[in-house]
C-alpha atoms as a PDB file:
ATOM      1  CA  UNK A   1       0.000   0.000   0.000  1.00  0.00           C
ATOM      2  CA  UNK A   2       2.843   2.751   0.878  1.00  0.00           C
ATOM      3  CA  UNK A   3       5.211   1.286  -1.848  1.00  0.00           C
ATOM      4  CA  UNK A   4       8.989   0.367  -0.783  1.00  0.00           C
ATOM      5  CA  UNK A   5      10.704   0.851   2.064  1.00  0.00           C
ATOM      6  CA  UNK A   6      13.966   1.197   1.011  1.00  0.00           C
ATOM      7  CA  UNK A   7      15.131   4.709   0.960  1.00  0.00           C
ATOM      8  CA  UNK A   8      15.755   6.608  -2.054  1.00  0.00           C
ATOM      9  CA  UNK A   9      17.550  10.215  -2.091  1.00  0.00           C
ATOM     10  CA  UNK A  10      16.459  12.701  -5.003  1.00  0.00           C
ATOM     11  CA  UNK A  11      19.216  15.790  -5.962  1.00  0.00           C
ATOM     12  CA  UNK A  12      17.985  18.212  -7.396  1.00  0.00           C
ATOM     13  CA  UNK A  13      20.625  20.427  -9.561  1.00  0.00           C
ATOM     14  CA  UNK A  14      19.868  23.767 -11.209  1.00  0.00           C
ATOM     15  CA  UNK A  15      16.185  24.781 -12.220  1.00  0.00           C
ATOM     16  CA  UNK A  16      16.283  24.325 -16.206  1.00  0.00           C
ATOM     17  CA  UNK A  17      12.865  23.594 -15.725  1.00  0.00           C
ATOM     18  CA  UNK A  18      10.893  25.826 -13.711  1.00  0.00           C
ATOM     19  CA  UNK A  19       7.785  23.517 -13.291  1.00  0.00           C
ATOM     20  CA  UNK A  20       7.075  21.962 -10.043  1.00  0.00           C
ATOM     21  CA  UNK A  21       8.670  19.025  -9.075  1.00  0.00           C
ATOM     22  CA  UNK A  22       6.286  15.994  -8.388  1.00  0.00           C
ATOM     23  CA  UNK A  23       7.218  13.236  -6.879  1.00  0.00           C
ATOM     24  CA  UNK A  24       4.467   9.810  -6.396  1.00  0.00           C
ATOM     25  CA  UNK A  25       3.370   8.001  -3.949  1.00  0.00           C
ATOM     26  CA  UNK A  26       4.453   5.116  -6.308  1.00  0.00           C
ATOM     27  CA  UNK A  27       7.917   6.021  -4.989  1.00  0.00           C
ATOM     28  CA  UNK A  28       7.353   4.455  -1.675  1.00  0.00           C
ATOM     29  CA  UNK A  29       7.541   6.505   1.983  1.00  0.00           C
ATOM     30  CA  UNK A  30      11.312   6.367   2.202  1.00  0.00           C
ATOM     31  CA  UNK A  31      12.993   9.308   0.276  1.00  0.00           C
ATOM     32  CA  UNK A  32      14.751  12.292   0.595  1.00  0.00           C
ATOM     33  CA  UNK A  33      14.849  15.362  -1.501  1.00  0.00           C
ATOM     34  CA  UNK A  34      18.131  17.685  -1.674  1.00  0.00           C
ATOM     35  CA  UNK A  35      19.223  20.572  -3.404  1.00  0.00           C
ATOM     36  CA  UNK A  36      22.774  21.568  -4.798  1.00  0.00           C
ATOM     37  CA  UNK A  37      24.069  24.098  -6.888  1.00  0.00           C
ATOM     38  CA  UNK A  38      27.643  24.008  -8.479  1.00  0.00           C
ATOM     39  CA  UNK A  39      28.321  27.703  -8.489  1.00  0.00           C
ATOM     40  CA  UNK A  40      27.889  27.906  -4.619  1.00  0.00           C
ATOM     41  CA  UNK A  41      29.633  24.979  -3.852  1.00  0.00           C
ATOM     42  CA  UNK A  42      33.139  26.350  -5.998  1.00  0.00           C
ATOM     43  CA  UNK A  43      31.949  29.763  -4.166  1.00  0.00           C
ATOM     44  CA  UNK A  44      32.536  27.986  -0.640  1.00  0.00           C
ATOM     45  CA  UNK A  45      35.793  26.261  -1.728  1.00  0.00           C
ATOM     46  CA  UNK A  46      37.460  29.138  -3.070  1.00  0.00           C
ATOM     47  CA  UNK A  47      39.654  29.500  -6.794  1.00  0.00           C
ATOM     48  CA  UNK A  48      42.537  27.490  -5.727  1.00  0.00           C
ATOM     49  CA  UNK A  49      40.347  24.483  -5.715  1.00  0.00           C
ATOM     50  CA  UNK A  50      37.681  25.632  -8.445  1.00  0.00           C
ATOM     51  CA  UNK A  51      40.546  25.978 -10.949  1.00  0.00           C
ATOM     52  CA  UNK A  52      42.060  22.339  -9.978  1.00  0.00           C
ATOM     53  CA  UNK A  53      38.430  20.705 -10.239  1.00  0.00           C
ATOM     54  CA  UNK A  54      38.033  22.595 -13.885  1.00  0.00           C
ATOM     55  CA  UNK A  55      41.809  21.199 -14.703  1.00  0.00           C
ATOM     56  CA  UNK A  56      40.508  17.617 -13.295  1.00  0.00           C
ATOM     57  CA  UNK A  57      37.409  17.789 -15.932  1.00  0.00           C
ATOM     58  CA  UNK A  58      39.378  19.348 -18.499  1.00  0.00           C
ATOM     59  CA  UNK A  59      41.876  16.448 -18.770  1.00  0.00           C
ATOM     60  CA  UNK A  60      39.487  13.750 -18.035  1.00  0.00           C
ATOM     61  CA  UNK A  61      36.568  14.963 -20.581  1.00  0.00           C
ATOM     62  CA  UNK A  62      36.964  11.646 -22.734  1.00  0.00           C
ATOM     63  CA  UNK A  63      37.280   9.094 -19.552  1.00  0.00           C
ATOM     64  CA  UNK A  64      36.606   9.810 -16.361  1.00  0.00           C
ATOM     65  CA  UNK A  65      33.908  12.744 -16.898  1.00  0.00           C
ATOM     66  CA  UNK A  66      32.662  10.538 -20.829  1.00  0.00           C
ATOM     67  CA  UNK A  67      28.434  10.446 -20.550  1.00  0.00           C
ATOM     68  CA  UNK A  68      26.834   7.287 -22.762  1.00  0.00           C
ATOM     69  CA  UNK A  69      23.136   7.852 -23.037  1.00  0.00           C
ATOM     70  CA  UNK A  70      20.773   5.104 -24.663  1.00  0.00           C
ATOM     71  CA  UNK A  71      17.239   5.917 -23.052  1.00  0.00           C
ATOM     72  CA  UNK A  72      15.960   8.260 -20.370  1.00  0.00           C
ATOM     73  CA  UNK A  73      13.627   6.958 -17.924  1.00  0.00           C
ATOM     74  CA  UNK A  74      11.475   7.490 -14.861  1.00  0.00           C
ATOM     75  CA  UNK A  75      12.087   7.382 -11.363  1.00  0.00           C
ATOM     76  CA  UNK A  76       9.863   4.503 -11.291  1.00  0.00           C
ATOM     77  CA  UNK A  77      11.170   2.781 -13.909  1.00  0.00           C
ATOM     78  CA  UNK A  78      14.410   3.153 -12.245  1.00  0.00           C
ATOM     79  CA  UNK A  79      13.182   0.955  -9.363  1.00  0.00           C
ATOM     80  CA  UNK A  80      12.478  -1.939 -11.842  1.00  0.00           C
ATOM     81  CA  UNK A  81      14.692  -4.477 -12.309  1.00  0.00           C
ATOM     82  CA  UNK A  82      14.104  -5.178 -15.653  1.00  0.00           C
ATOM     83  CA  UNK A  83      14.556  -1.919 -17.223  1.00  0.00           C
ATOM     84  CA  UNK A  84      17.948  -1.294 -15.441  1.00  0.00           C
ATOM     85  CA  UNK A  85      19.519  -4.815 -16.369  1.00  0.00           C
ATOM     86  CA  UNK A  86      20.302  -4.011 -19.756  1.00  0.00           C
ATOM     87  CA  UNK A  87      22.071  -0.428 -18.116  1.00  0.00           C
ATOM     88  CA  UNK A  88      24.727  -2.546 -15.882  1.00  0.00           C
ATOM     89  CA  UNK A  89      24.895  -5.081 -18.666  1.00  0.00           C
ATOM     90  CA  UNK A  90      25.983  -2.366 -21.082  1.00  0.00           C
ATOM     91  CA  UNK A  91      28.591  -0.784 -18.499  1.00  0.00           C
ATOM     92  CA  UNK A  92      29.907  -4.286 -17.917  1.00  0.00           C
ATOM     93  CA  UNK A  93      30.637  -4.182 -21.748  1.00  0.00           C
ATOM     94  CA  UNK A  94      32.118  -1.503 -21.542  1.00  0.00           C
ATOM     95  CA  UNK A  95      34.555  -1.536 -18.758  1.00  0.00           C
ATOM     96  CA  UNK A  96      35.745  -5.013 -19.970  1.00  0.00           C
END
């Protein structure tokens, strides 16, 4: 009836979109909702360390920091096995 009980944490970066955000009762009763923002965090830890995070990005663009996309799903859908399987199958691939 209240869904899952494991706990699931939602961060929420930026505003692109400035609709609210909804979140379902199909998530379960066991989440948490944060906020963070990258221009206040390299605020806080000053230019020493925002210009060796850039230099950390800049030289690890193609590896570390590389993005492979092949669907975009829901929260929900997230919490099925089925539709992440072929996800950690495909990283598998890759990282062999």
């Amino acid at each position: 009836m209240y869904g899952s009980s494991v706990h699931k944490q939602v961060y929420i970066y930026g505003a692109l979109d400035p609709a609210p955000i909804e979140l379902t009762r199909g998530s379960g009763m066991a989440w948490g909702i944060g906020g963070w923002l990258l221009f206040h965090f390299l605020a806080k830890v000053g230019p020493e360390v925002e210009a060796r995070l850039k230099a950390r990005v800049a030289n690890e663009i193609r590896t570390t920091f590389a993005s492979h996309y092949t669907r975009t799903i829901s929260l929900l859908e997230a919490l099925d096995p089925d539709v992440i399987a072929p996800t950690a199958a495909e990283r598998r691939a890759r990282n062999s």
